[in-house]
Protein backbone atom coordinates (compact mmCIF):
# COMPACT_ATOMS: atom_id res chain seq x y z
CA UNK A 1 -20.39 17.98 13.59
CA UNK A 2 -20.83 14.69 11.55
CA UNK A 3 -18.86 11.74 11.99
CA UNK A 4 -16.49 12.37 9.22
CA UNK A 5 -15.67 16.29 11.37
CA UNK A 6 -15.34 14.28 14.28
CA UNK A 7 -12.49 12.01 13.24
CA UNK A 8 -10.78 14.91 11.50
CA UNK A 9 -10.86 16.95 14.62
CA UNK A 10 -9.35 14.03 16.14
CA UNK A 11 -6.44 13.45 13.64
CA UNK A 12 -6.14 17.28 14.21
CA UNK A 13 -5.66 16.99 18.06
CA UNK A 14 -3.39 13.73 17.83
CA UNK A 15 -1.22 13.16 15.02
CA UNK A 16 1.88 14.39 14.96
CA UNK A 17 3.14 17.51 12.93
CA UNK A 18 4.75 15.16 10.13
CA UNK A 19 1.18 13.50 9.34
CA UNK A 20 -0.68 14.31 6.44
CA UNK A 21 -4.19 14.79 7.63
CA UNK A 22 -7.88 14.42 6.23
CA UNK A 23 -9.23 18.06 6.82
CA UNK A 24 -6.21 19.26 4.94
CA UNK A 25 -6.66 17.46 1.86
CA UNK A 26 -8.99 19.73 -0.20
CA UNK A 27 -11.42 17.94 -3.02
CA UNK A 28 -8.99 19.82 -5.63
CA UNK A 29 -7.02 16.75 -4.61
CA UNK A 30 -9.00 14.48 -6.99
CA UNK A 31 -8.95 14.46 -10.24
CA UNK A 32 -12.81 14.50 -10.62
CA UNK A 33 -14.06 17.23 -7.68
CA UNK A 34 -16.63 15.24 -4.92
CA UNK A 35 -18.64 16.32 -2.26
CA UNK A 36 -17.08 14.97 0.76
CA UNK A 37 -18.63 12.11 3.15
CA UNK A 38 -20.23 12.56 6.32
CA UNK A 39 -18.56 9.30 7.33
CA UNK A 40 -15.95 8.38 6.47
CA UNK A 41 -12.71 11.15 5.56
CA UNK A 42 -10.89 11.26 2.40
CA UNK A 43 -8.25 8.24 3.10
CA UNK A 44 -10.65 6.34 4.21
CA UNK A 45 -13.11 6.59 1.20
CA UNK A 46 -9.97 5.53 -0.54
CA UNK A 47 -9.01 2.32 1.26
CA UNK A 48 -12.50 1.57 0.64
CA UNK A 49 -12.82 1.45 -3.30
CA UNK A 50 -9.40 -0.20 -3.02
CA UNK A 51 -10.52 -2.96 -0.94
CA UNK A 52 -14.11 -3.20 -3.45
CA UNK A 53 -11.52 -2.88 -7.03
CA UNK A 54 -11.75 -6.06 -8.95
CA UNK A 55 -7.78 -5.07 -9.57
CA UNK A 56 -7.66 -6.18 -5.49
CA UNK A 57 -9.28 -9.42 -5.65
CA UNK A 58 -7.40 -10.60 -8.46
CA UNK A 59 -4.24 -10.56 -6.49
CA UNK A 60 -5.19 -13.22 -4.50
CA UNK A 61 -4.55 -15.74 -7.70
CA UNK A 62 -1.33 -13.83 -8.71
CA UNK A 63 2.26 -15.29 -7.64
CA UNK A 64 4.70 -13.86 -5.37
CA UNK A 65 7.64 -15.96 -5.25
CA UNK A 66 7.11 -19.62 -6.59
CA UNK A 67 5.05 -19.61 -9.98
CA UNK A 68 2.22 -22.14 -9.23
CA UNK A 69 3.30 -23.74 -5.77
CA UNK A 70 1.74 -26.95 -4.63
CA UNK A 71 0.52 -26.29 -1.09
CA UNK A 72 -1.93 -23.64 0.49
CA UNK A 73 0.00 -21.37 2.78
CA UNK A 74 2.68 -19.86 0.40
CA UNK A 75 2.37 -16.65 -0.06
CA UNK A 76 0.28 -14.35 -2.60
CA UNK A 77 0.17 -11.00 -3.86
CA UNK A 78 -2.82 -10.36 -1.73
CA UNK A 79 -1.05 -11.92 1.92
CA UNK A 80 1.60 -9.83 0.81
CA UNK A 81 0.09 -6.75 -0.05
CA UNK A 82 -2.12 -7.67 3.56
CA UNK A 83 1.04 -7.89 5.48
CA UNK A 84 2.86 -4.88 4.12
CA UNK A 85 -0.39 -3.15 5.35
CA UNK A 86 -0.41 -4.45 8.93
CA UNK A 87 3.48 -4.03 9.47
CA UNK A 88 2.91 -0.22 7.91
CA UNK A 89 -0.25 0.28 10.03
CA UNK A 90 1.85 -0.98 13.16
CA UNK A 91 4.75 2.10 12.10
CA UNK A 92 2.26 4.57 11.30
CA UNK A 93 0.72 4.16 14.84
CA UNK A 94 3.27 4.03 16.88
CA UNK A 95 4.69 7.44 14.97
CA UNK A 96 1.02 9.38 15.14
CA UNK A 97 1.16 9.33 12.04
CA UNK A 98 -2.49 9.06 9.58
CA UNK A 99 -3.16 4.91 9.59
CA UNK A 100 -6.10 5.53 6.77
CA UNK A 101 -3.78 6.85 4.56
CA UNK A 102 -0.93 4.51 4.94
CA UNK A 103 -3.64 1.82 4.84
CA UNK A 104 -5.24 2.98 1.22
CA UNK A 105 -1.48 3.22 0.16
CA UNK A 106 -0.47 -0.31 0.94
CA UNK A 107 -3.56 -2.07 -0.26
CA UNK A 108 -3.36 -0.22 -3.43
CA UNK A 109 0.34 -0.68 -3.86
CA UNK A 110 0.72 -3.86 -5.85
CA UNK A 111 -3.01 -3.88 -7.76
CA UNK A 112 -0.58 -3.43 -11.09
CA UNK A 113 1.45 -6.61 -10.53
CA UNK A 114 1.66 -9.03 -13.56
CA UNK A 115 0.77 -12.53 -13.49
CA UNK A 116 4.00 -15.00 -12.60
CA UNK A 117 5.39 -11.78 -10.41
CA UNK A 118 8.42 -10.17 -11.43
CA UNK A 119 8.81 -12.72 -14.61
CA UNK A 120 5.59 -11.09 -15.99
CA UNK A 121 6.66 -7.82 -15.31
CA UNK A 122 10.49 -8.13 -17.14
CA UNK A 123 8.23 -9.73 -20.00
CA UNK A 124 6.08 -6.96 -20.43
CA UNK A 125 8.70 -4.54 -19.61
CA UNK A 126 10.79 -5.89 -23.21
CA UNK A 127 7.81 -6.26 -25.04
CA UNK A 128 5.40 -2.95 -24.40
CA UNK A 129 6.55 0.00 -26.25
CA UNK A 130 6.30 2.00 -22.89
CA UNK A 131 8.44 -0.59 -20.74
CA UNK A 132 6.54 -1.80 -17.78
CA UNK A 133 6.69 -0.97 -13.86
CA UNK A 134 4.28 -2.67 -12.05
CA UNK A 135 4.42 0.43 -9.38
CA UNK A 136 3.10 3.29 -12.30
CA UNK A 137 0.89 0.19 -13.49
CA UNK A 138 -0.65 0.62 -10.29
CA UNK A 139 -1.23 4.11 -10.40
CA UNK A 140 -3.08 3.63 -14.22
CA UNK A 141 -5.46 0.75 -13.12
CA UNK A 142 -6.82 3.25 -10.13
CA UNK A 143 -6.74 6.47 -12.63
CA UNK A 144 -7.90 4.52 -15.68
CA UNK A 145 -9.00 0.39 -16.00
CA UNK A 146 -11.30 0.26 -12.85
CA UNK A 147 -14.36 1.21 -12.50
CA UNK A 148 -15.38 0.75 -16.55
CA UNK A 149 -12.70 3.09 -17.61
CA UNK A 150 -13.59 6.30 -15.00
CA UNK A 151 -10.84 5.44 -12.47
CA UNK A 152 -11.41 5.15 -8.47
CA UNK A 153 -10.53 8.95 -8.35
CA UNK A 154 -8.29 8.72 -5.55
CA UNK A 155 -6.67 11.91 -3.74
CA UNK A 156 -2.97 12.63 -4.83
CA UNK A 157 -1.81 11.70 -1.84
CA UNK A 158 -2.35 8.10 -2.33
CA UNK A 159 -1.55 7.93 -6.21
CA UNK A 160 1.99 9.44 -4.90
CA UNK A 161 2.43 7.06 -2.14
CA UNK A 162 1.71 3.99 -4.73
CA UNK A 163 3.93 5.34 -7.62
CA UNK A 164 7.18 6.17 -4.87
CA UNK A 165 6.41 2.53 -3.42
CA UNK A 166 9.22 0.53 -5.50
CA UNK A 167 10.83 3.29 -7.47
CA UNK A 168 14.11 5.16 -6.59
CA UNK A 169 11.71 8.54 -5.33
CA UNK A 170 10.67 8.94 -2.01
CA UNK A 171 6.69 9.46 -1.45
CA UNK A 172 5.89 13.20 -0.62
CA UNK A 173 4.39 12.21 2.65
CA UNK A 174 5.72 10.43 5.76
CA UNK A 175 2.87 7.55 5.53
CA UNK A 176 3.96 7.19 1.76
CA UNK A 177 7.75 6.32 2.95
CA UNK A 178 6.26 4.08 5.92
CA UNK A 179 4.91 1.94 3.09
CA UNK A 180 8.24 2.02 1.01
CA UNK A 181 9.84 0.59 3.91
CA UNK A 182 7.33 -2.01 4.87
CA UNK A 183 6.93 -3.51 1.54
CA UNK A 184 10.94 -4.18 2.02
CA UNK A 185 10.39 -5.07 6.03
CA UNK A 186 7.44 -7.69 4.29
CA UNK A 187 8.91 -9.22 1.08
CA UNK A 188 12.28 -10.59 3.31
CA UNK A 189 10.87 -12.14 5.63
CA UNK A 190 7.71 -13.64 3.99
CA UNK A 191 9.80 -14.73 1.55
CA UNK A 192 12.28 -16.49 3.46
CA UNK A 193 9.40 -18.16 5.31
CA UNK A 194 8.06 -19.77 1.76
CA UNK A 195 11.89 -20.43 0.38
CA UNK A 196 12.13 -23.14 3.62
CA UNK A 197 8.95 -24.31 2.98
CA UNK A 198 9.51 -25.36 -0.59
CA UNK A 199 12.92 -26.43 0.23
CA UNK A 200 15.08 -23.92 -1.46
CA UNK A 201 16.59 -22.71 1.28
CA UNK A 202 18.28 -23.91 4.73
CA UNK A 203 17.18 -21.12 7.37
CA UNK A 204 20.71 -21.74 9.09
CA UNK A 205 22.38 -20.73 5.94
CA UNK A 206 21.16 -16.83 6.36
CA UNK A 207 24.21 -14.46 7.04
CA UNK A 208 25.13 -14.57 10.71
CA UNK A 209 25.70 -10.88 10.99
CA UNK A 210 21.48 -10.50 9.81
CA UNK A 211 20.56 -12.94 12.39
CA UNK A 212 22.74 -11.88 15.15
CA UNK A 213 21.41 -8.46 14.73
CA UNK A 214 17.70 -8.83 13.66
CA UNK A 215 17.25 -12.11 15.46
CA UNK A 216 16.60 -15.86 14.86
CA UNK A 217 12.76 -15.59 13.88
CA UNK A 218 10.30 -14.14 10.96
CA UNK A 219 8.88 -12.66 14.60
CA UNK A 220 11.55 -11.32 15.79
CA UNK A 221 12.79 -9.77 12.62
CA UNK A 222 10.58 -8.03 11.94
CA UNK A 223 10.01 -6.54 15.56
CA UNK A 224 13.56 -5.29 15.13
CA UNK A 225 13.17 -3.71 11.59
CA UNK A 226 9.43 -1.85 13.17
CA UNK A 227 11.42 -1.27 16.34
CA UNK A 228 14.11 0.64 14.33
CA UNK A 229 12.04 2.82 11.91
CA UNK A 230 9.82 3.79 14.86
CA UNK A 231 12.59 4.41 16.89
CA UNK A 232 14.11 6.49 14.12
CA UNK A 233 11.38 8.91 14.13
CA UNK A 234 8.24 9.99 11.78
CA UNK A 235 10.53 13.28 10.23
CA UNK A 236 12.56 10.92 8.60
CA UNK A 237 11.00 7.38 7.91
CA UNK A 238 14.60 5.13 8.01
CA UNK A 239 16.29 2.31 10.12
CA UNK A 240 18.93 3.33 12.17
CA UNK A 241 22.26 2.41 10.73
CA UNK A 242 23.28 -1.20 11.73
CA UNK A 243 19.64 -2.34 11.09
CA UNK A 244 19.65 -1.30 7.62
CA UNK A 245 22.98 -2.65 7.54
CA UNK A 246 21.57 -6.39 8.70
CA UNK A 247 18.67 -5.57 6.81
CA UNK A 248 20.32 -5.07 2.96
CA UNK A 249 23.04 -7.87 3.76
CA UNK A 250 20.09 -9.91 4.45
CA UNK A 251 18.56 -9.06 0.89
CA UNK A 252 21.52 -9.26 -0.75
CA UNK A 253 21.60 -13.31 0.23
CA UNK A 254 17.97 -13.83 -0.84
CA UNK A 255 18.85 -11.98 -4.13
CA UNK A 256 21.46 -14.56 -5.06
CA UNK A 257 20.32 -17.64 -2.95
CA UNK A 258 16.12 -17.79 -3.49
CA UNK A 259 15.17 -15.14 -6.51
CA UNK A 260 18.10 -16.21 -8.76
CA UNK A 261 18.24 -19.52 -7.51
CA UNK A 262 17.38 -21.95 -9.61
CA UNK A 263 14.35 -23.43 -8.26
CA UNK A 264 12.91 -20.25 -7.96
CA UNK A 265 13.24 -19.68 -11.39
CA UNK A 266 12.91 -22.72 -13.18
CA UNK A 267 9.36 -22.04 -14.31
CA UNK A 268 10.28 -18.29 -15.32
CA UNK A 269 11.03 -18.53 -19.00
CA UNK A 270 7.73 -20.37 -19.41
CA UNK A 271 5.74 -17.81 -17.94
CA UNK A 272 7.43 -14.92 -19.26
CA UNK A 273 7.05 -17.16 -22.66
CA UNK A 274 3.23 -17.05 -21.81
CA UNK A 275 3.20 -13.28 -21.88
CA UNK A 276 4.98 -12.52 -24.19
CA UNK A 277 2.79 -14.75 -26.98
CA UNK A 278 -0.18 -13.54 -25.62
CA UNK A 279 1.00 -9.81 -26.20
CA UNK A 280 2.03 -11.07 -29.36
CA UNK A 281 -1.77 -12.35 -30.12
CA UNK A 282 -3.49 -9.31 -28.93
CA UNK A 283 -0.89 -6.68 -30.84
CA UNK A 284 -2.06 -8.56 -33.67
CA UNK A 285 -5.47 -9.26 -32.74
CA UNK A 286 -6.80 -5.95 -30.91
CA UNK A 287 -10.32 -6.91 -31.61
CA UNK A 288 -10.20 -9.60 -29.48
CA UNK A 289 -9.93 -7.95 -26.39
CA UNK A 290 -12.53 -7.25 -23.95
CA UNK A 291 -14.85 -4.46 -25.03
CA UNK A 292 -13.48 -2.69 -21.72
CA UNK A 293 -9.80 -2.76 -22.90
CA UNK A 294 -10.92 -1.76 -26.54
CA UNK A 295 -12.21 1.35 -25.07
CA UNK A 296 -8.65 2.12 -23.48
CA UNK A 297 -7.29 1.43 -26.95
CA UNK A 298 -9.90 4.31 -28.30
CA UNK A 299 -8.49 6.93 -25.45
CA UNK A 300 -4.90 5.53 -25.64
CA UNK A 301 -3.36 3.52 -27.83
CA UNK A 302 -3.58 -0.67 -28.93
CA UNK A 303 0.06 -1.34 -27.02
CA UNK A 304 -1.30 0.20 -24.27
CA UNK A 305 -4.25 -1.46 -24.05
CA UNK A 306 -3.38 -5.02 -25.13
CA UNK A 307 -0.55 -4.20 -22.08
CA UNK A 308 -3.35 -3.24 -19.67
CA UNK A 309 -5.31 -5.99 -20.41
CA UNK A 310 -2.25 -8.96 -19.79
CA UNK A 311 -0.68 -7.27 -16.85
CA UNK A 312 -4.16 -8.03 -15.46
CA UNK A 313 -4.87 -11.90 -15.73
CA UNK A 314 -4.14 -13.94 -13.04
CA UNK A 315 -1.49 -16.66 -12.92
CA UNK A 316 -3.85 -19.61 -14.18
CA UNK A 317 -6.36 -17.36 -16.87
CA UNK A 318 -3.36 -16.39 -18.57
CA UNK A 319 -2.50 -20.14 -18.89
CA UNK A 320 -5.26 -20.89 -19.62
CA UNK A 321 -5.54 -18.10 -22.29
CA UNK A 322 -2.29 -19.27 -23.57
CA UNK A 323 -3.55 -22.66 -23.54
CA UNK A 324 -6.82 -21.63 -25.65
CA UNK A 325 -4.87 -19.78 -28.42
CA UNK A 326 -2.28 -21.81 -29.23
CA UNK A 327 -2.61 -25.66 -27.73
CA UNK A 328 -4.51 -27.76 -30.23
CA UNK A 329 -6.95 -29.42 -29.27
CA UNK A 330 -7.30 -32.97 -29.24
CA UNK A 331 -9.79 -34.72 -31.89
CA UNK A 332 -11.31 -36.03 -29.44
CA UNK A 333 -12.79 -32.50 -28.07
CA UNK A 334 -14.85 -32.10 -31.21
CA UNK A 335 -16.74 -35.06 -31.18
């Protein structure tokens, strides 16, 4: 057997019945049919082109929170997308359930984010003909923007697992939902980690039933929320009761205390300003895009394509983009 049988075998004789594993996965899977590695199985070919997609190392200059904080260790889209991996690696583990898979699903989870997070996304979302969900945007820029057009040609299982990740539908595996879960387990307590940092919250304002039940820490926290969801079982991927109960009284305060508070959003109508103009620009001006996003335009459509191209840019090119098309210049610059 090669080393790619091997670890199937494996899988076979240790995950549990609720896992979705490698050797089942047929090649029919992908949308473009591939003669399979004698590595490295299917998941784990796709956490690999994740991890190499350009769409990946952008995130690491796109906001999560704060739009353009001063200071090094708030968090990204890329130590967010990283954490939501290890916390769903950690579940997926402890449940024998298939870690390669989960792990493809996380990293790949948030490659369609905007730039300026969420205020990018409701910008695109009025603007683009289509609306805009930065989980299906995901699931394009692996089918259809990486790789010069062709796609990463992940398996289904992955594609569903991204696309159920922050929508109302569940994923059709258990890994899928282990992800769904851990983005939520991540984003509330990274995020009230960065809102003390930057001042915008008090941590001994958070609701006392939360904290009495999920604990004092980021640490502890999320040990509890893991704790629960493993505890709970890989047939059905939930807290038990009185977690979730901490855990969405918990969200509810950073809803109306950090996201809509207003330091949080003071920035927000200039950035979703920024995207908007530069849709504006390239809806006008389609043969100004890259030559990569005017070939989307010939297989799609402009809007879809001008769309592709912003929800793309980091934080500071679109700025700078913005800055470039309509900032004049000073006379001084054409000397």
């Amino acid at each position: 057997m090669n080393i790619r049988e091997q670890t199937e075998l494996i899988e076979n004789e240790t995950l549990c019945e609720f896992a979705c594993k490698s050797a089942d996965v047929a090649s029919a899977r992908r949308v473009r049919f591939e003669e399979k590695c004698d590595l490295r199985t299917a998941f784990q070919r796709d956490r690999d082109r994740v991890i190499h997609s350009k769409a990946f190392r952008c995130l690491k200059h796109k906001t999560q929170v704060f739009l353009a904080p001063v200071g090094d260790t708030f968090r990204t889209r890329l130590t967010h997308t990283l954490e939501v991996s290890q916390i769903a690696r950690t579940i997926s583990r402890a449940l024998k359930l298939n870690e390669d898979l989960t792990e493809a699903i996380a990293l790949a989870h948030d490659l369609g984010h905007t730039p300026f997070g969420h205020a990018g996304e409701y910008a695109l979302n009025e603007v683009c003909p289509y609306g805009f969900k930065h989980y299906l945007q995901s699931v394009r820029i692996v089918d259809y923007i990486e790789n010069c057009g062709e796609g990463l040609n992940l398996t289904y299982e992955v594609k569903n697992g991204i696309a159920c990740h922050g929508s109302d539908k569940f994923a059709q595996t258990a890994e899928g939902n282990v992800v769904r879960l851990s983005d939520k387990i991540a984003y509330i307590n990274h995020d009230i980690d960065d809102a003390v940092f930057a001042k915008a919250l008090d941590e001994n304002d958070l609701p006392g039933f939360a904290i009495s039940i999920l604990g004092s820490t980021k640490s502890r926290r999320i040990s509890t929320m893991v704790e629960s969801v493993v505890n709970h079982g890989a047939e059905n991927i939930a807290m038990d009761d009185l977690t979730k109960k901490a855990h969405d009284e918990l969200r509810s305060f950073l809803f109306e205390n950090v996201y809509s508070s207003a330091k949080a959003k003071q920035e927000d109508e200039k950035a979703m300003h920024i995207v908007k103009m530069l849709y504006k620009y390239y809806d006008a001006h389609p043969q100004k895009l890259p030559c990569e996003y005017l070939a989307i335009m010939k297989r799609f459509d402009k809007e879809r394509a001008v769309c592709d191209f912003i929800s793309g840019l980091s934080d500071q090119y679109a700025i700078d983009l913005f800055t470039e098309l309509y900032i004049p210049k000073s006379w001084g610059r054409f000397r």
